[in-house]
PDB file of N, CA and C in Angstrom:
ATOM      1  N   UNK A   1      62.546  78.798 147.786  1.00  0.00           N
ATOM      2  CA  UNK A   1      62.797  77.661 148.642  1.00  0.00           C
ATOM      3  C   UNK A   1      61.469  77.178 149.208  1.00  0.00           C
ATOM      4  N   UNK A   2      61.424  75.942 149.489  1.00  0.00           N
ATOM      5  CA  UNK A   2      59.870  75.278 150.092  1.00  0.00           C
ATOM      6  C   UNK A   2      60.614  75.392 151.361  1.00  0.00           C
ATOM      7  N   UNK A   3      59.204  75.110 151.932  1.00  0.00           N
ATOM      8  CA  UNK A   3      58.931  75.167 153.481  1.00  0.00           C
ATOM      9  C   UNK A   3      59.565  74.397 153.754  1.00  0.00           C
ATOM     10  N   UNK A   4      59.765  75.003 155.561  1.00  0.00           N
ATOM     11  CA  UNK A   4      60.400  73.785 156.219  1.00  0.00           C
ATOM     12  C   UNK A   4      59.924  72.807 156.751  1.00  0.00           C
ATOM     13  N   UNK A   5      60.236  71.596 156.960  1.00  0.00           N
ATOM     14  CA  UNK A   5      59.609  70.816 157.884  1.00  0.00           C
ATOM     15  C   UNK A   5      59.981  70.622 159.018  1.00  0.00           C
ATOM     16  N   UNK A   6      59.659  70.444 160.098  1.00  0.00           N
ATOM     17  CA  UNK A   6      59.969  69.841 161.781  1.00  0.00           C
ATOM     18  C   UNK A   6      59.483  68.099 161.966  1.00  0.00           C
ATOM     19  N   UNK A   7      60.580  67.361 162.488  1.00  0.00           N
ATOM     20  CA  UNK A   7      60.462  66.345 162.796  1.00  0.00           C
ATOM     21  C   UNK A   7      60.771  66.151 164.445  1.00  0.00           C
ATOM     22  N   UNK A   8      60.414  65.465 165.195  1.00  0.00           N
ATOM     23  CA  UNK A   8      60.593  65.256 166.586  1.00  0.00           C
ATOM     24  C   UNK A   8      60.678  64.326 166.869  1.00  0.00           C
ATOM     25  N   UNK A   9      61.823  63.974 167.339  1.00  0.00           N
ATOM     26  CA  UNK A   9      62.359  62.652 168.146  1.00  0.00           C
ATOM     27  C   UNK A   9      62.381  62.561 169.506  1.00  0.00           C
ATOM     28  N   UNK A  10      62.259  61.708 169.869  1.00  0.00           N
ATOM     29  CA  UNK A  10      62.346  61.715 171.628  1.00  0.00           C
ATOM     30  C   UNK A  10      63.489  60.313 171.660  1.00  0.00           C
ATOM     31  N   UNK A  11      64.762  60.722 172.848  1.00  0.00           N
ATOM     32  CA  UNK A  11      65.559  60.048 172.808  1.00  0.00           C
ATOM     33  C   UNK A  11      65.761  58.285 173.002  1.00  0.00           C
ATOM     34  N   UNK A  12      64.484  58.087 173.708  1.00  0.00           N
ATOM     35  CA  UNK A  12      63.708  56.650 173.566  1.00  0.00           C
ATOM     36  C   UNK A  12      62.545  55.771 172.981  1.00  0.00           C
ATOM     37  N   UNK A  13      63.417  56.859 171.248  1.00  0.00           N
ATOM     38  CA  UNK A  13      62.244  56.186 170.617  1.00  0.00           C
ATOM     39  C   UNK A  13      61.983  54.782 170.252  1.00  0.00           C
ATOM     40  N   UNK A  14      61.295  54.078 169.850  1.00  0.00           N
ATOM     41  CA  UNK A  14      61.269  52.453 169.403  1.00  0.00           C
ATOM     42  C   UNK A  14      61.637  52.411 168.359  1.00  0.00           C
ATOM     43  N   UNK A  15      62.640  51.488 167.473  1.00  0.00           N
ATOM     44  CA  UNK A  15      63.085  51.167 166.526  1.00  0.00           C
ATOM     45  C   UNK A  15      61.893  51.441 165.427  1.00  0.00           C
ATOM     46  N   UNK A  16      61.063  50.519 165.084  1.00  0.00           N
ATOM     47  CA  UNK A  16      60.317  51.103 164.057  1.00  0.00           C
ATOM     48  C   UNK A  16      59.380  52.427 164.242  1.00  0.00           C
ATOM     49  N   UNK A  17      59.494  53.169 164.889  1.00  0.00           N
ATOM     50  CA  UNK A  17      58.935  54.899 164.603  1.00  0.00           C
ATOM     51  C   UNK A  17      59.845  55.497 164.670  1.00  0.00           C
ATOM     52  N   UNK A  18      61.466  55.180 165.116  1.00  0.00           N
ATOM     53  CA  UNK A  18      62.338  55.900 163.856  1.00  0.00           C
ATOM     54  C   UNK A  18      63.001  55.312 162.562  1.00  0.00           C
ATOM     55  N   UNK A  19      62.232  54.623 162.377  1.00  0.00           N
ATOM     56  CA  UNK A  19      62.300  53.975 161.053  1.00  0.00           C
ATOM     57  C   UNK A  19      61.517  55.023 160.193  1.00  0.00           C
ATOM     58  N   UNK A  20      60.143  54.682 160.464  1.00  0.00           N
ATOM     59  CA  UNK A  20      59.137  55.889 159.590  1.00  0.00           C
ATOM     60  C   UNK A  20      59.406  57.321 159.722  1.00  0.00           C
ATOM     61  N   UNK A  21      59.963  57.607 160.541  1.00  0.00           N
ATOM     62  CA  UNK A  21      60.221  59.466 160.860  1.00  0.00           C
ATOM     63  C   UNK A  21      61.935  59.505 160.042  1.00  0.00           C
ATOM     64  N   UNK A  22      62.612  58.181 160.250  1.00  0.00           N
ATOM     65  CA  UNK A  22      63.810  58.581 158.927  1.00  0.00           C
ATOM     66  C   UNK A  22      63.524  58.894 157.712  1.00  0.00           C
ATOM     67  N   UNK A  23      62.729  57.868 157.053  1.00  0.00           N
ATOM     68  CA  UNK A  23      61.754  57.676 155.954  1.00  0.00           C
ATOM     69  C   UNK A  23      61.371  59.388 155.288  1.00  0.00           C
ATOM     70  N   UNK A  24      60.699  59.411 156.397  1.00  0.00           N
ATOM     71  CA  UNK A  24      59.824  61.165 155.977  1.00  0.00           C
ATOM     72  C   UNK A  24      60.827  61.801 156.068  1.00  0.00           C
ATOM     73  N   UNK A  25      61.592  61.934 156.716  1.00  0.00           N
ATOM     74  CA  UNK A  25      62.945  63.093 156.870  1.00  0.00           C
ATOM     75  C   UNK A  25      63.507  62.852 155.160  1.00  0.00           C
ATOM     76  N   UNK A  26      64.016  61.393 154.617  1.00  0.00           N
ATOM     77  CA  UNK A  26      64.677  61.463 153.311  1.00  0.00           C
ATOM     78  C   UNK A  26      63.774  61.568 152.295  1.00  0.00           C
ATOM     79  N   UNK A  27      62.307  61.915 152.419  1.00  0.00           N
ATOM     80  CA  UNK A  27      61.850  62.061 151.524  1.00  0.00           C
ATOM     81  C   UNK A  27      61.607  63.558 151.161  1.00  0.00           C
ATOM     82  N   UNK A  28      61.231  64.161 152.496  1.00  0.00           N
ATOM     83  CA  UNK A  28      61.298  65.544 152.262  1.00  0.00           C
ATOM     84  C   UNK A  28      62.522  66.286 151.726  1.00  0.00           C
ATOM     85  N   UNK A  29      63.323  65.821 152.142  1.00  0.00           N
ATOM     86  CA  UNK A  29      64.967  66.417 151.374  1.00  0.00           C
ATOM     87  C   UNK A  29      64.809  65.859 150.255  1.00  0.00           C
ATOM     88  N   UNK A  30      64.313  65.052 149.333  1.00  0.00           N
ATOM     89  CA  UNK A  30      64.453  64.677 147.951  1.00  0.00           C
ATOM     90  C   UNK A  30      63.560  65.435 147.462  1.00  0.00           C
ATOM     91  N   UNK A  31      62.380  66.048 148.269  1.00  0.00           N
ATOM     92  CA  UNK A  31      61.633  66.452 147.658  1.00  0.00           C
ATOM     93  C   UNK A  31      61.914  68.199 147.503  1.00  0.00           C
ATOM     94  N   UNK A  32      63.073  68.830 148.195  1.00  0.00           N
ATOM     95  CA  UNK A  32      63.848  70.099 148.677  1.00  0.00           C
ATOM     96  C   UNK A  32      62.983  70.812 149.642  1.00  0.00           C
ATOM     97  N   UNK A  33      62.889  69.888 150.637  1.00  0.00           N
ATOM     98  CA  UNK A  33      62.326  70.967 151.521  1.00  0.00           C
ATOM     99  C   UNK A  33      63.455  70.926 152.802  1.00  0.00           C
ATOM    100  N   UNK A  34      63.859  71.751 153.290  1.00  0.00           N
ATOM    101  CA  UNK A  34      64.256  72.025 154.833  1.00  0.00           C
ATOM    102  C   UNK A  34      63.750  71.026 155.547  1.00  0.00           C
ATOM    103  N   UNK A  35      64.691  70.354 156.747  1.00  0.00           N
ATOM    104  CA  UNK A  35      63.864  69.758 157.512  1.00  0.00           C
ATOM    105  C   UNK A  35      64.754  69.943 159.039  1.00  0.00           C
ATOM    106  N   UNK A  36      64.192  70.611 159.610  1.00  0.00           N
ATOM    107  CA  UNK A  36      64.470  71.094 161.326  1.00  0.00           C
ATOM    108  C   UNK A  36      63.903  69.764 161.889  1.00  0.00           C
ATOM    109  N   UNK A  37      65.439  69.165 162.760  1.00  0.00           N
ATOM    110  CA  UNK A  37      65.079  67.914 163.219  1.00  0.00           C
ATOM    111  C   UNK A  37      65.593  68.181 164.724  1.00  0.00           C
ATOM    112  N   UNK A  38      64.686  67.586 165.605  1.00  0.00           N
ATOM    113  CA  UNK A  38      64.603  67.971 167.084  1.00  0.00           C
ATOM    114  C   UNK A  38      64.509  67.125 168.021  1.00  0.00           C
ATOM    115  N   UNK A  39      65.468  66.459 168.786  1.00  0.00           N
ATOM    116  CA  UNK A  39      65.730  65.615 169.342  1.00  0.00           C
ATOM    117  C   UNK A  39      65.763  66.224 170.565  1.00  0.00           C
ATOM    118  N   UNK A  40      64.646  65.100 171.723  1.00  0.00           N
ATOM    119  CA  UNK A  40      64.696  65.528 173.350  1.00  0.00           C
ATOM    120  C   UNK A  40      64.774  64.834 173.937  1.00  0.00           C
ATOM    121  N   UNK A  41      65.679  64.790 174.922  1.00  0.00           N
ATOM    122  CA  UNK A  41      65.459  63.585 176.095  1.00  0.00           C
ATOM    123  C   UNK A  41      65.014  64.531 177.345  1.00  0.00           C
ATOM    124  N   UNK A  42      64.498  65.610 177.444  1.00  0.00           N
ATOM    125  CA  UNK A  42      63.855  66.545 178.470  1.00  0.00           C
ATOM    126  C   UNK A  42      65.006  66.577 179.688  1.00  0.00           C
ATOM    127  N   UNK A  43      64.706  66.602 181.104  1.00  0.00           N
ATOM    128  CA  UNK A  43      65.614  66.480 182.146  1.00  0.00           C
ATOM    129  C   UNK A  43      66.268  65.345 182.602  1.00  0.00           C
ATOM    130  N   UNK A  44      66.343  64.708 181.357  1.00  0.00           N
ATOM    131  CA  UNK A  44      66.918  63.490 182.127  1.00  0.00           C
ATOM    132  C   UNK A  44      68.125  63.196 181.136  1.00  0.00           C
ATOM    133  N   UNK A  45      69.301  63.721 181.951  1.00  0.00           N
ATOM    134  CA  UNK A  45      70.600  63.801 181.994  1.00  0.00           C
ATOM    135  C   UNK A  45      71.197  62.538 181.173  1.00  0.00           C
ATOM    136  N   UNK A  46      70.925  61.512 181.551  1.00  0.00           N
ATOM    137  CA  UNK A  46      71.096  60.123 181.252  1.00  0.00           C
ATOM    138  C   UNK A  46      71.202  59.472 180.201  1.00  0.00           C
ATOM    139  N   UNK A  47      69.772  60.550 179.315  1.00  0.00           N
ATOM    140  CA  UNK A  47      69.333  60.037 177.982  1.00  0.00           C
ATOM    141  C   UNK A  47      70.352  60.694 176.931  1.00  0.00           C
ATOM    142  N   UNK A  48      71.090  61.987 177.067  1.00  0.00           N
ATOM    143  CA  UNK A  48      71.419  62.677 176.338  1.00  0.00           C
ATOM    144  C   UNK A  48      72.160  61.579 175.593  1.00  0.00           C
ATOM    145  N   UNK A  49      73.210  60.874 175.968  1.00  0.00           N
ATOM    146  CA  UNK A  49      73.800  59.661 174.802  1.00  0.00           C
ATOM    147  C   UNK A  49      73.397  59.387 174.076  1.00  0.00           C
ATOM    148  N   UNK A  50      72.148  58.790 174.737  1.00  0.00           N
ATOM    149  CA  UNK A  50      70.857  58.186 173.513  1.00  0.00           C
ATOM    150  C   UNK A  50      70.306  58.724 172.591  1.00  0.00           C
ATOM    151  N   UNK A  51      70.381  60.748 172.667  1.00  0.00           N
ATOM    152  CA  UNK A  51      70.031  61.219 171.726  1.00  0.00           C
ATOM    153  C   UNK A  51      71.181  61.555 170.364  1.00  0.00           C
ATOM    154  N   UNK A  52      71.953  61.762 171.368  1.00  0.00           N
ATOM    155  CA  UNK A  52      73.548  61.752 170.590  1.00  0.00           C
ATOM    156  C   UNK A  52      73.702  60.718 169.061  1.00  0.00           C
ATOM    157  N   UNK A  53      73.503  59.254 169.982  1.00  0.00           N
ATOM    158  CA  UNK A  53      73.674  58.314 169.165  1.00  0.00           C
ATOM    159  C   UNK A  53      72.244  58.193 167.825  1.00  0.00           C
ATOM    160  N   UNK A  54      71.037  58.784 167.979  1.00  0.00           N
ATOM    161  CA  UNK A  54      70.287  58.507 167.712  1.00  0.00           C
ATOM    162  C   UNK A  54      70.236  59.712 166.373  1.00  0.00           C
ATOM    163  N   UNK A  55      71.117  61.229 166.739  1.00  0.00           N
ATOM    164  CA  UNK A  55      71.129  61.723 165.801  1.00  0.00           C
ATOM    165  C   UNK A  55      72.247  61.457 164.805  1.00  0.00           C
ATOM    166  N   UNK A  56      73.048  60.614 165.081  1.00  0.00           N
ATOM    167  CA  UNK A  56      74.004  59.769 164.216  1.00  0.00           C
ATOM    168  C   UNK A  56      73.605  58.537 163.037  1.00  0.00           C
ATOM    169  N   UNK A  57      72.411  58.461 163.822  1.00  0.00           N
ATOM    170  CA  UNK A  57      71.581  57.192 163.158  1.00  0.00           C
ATOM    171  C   UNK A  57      70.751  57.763 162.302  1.00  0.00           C
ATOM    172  N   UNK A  58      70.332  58.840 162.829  1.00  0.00           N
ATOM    173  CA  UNK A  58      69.616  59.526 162.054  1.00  0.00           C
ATOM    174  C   UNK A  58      70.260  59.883 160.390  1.00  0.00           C
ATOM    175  N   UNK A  59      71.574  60.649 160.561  1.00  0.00           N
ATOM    176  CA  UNK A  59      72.157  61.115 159.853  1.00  0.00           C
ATOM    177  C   UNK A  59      72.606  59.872 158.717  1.00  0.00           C
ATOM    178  N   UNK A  60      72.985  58.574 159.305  1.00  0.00           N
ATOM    179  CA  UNK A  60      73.765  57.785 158.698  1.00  0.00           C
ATOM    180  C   UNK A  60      72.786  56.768 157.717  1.00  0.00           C
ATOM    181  N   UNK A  61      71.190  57.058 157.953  1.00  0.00           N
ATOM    182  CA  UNK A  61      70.195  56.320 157.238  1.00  0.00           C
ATOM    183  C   UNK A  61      69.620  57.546 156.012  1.00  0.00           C
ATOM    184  N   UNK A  62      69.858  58.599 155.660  1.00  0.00           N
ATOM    185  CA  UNK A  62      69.845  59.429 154.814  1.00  0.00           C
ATOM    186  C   UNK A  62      70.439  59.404 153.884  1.00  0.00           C
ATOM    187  N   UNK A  63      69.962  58.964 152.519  1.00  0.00           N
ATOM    188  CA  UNK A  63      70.719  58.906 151.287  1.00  0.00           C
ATOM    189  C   UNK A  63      70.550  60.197 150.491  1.00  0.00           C
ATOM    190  N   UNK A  64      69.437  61.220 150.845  1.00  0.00           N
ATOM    191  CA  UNK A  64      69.627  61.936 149.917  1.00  0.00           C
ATOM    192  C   UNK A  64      70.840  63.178 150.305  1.00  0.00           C
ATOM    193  N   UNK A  65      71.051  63.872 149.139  1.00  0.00           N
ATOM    194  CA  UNK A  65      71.990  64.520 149.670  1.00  0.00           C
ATOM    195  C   UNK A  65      71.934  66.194 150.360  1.00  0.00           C
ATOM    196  N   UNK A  66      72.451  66.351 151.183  1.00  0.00           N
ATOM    197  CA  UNK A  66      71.980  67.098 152.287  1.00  0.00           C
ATOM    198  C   UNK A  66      73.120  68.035 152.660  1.00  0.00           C
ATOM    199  N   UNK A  67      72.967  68.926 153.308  1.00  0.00           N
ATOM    200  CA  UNK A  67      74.033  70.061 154.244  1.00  0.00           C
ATOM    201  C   UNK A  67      73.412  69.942 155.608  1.00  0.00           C
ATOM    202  N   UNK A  68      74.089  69.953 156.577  1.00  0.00           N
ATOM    203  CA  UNK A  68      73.553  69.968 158.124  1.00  0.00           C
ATOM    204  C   UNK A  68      74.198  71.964 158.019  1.00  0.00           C
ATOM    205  N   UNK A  69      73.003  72.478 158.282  1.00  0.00           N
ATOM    206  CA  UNK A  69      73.093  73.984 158.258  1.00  0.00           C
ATOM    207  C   UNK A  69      73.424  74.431 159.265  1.00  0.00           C
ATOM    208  N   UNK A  70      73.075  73.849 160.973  1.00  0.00           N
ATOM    209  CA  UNK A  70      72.993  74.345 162.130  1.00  0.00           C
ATOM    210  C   UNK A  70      72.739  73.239 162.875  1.00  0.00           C
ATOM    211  N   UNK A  71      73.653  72.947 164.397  1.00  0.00           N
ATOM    212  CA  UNK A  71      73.925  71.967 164.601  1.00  0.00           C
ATOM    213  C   UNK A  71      74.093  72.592 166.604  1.00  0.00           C
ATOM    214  N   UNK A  72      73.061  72.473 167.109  1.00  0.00           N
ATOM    215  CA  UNK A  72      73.332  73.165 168.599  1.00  0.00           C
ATOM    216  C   UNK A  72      72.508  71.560 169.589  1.00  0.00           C
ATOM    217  N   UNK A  73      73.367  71.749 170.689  1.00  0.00           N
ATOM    218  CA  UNK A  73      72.905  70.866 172.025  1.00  0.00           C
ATOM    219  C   UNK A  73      72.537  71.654 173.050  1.00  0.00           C
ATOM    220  N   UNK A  74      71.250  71.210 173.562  1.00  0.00           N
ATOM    221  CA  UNK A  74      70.714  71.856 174.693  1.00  0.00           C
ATOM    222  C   UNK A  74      71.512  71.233 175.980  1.00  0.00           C
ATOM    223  N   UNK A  75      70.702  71.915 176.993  1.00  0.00           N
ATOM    224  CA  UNK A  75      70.563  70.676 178.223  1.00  0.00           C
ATOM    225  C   UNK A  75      69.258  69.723 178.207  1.00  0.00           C
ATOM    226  N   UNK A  76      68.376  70.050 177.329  1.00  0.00           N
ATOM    227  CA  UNK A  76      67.215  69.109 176.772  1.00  0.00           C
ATOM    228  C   UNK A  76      66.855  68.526 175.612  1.00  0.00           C
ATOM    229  N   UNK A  77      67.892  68.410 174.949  1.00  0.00           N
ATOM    230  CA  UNK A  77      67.638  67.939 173.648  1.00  0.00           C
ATOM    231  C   UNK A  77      68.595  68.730 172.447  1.00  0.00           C
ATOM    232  N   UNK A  78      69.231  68.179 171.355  1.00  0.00           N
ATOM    233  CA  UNK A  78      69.754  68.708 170.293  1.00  0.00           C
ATOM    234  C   UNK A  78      68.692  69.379 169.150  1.00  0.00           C
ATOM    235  N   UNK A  79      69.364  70.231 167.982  1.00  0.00           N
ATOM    236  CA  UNK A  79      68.556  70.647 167.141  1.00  0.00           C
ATOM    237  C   UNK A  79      69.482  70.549 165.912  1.00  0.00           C
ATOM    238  N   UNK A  80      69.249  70.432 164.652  1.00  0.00           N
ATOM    239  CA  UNK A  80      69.720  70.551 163.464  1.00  0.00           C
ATOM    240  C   UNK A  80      69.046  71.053 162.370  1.00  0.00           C
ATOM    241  N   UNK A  81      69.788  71.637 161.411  1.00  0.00           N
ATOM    242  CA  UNK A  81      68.704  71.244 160.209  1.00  0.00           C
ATOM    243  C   UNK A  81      69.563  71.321 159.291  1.00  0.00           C
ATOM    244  N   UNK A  82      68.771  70.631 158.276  1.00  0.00           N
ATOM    245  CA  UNK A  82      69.432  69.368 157.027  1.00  0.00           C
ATOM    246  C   UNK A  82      68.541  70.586 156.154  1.00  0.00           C
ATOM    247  N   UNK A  83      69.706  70.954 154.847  1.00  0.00           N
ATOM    248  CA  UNK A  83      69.653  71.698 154.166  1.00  0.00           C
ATOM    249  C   UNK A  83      69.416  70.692 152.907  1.00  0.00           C
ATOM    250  N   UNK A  84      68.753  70.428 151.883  1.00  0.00           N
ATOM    251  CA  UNK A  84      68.877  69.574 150.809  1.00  0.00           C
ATOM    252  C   UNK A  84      69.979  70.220 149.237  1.00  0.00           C
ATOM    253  N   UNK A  85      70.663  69.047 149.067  1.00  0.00           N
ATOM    254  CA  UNK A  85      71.593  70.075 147.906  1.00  0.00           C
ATOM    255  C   UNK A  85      71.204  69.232 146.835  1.00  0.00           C
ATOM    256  N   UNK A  86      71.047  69.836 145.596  1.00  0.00           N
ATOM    257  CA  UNK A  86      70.819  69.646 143.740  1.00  0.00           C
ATOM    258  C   UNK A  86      71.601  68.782 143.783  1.00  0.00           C
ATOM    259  N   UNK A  87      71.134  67.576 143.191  1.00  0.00           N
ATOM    260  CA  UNK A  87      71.603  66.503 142.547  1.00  0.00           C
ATOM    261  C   UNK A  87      71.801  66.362 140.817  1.00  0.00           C
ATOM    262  N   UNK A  88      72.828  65.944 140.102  1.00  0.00           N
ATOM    263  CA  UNK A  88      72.613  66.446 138.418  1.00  0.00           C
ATOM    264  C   UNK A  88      71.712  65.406 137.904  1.00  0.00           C
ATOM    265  N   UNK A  89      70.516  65.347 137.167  1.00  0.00           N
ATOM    266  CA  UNK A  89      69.733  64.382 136.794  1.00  0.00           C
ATOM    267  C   UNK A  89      69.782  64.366 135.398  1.00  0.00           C
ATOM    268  N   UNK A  90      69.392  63.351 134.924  1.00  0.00           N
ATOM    269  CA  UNK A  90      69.685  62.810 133.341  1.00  0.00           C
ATOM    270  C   UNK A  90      69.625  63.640 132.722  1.00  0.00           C
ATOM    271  N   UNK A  91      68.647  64.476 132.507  1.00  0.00           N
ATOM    272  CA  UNK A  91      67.584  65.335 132.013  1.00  0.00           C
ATOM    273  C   UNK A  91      68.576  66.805 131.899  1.00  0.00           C
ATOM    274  N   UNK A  92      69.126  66.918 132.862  1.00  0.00           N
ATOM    275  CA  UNK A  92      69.926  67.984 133.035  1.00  0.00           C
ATOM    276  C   UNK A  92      71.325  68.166 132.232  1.00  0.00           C
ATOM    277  N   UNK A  93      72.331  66.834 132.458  1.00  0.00           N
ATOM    278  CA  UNK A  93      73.189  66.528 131.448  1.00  0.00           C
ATOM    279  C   UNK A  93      72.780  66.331 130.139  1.00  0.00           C
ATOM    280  N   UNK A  94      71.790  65.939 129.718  1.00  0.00           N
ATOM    281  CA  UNK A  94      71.213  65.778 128.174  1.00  0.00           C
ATOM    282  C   UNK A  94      71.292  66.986 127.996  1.00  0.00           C
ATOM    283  N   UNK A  95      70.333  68.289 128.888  1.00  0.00           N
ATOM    284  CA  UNK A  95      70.439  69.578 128.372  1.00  0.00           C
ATOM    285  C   UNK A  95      72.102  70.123 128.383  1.00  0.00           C
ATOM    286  N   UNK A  96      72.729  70.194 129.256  1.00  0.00           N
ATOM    287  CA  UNK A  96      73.863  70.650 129.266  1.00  0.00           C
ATOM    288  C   UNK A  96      74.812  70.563 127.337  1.00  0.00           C
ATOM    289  N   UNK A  97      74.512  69.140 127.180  1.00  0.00           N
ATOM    290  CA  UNK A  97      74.934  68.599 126.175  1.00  0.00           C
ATOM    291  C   UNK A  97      74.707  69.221 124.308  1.00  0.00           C
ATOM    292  N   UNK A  98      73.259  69.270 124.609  1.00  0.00           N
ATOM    293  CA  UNK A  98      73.227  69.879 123.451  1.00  0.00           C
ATOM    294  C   UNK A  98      73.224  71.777 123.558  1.00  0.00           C
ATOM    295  N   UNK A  99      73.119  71.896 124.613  1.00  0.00           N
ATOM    296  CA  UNK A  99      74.193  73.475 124.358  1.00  0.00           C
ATOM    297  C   UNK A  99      75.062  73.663 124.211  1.00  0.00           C
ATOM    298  N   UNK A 100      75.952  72.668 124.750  1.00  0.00           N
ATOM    299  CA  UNK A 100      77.643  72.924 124.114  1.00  0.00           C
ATOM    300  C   UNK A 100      77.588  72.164 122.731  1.00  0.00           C
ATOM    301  N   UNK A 101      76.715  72.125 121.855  1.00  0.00           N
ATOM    302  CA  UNK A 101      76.860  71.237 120.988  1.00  0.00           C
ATOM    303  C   UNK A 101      76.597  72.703 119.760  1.00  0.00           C
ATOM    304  N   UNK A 102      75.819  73.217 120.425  1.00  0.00           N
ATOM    305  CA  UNK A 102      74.889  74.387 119.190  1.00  0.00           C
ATOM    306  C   UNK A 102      75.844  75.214 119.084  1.00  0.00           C
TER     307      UNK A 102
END
């Protein structure tokens, strides 16, 4: 298995820098690595929604395909991590093919 990665969100982030930190999150899962994603809104009670909603957004802009492995809420922030799962690629069914063929 490859390494993991850590990504960090803060619950008021600006639209385009979680644009680019989605980005890297679906690329590293295409690429099979782990990615421990860490969302904080620190002591301020208020924000937790915002992180809530933000790890929803998170989740819902991810095309590759993934397992959420572990899934805990602080009183400062949530944690997850996105497990990446095998996709069947051309290459793979072609092989499949001519073994059941031989």
């Amino acid at each position: 298995m490859k390494g993991d990665k850590d990504v960090e969100y803060k619950a008021n982030i600006a639209a385009n820098d979680e644009l680019v930190k989605n980005k890297r999150v679906q690329n590293f899962l295409e690429k099979g690595h782990p990615v421990n994603l860490n969302i904080s809104w620190g002591n301020r009670g208020e924000r937790k929604p915002l992180g809530l909603e933000l790890y929803d957004r998170i989740l819902a802009y991810i095309e590759a395909p993934y397992v959420v492995g572990k899934f805990k809420v602080t009183n400062h922030g949530a944690r997850a991590r996105l497990n990446p799962t095998k996709r069947a690629t051309a290459k793979s069914t072609e092989r499949d093919d001519t073994v059941s063929e031989a």
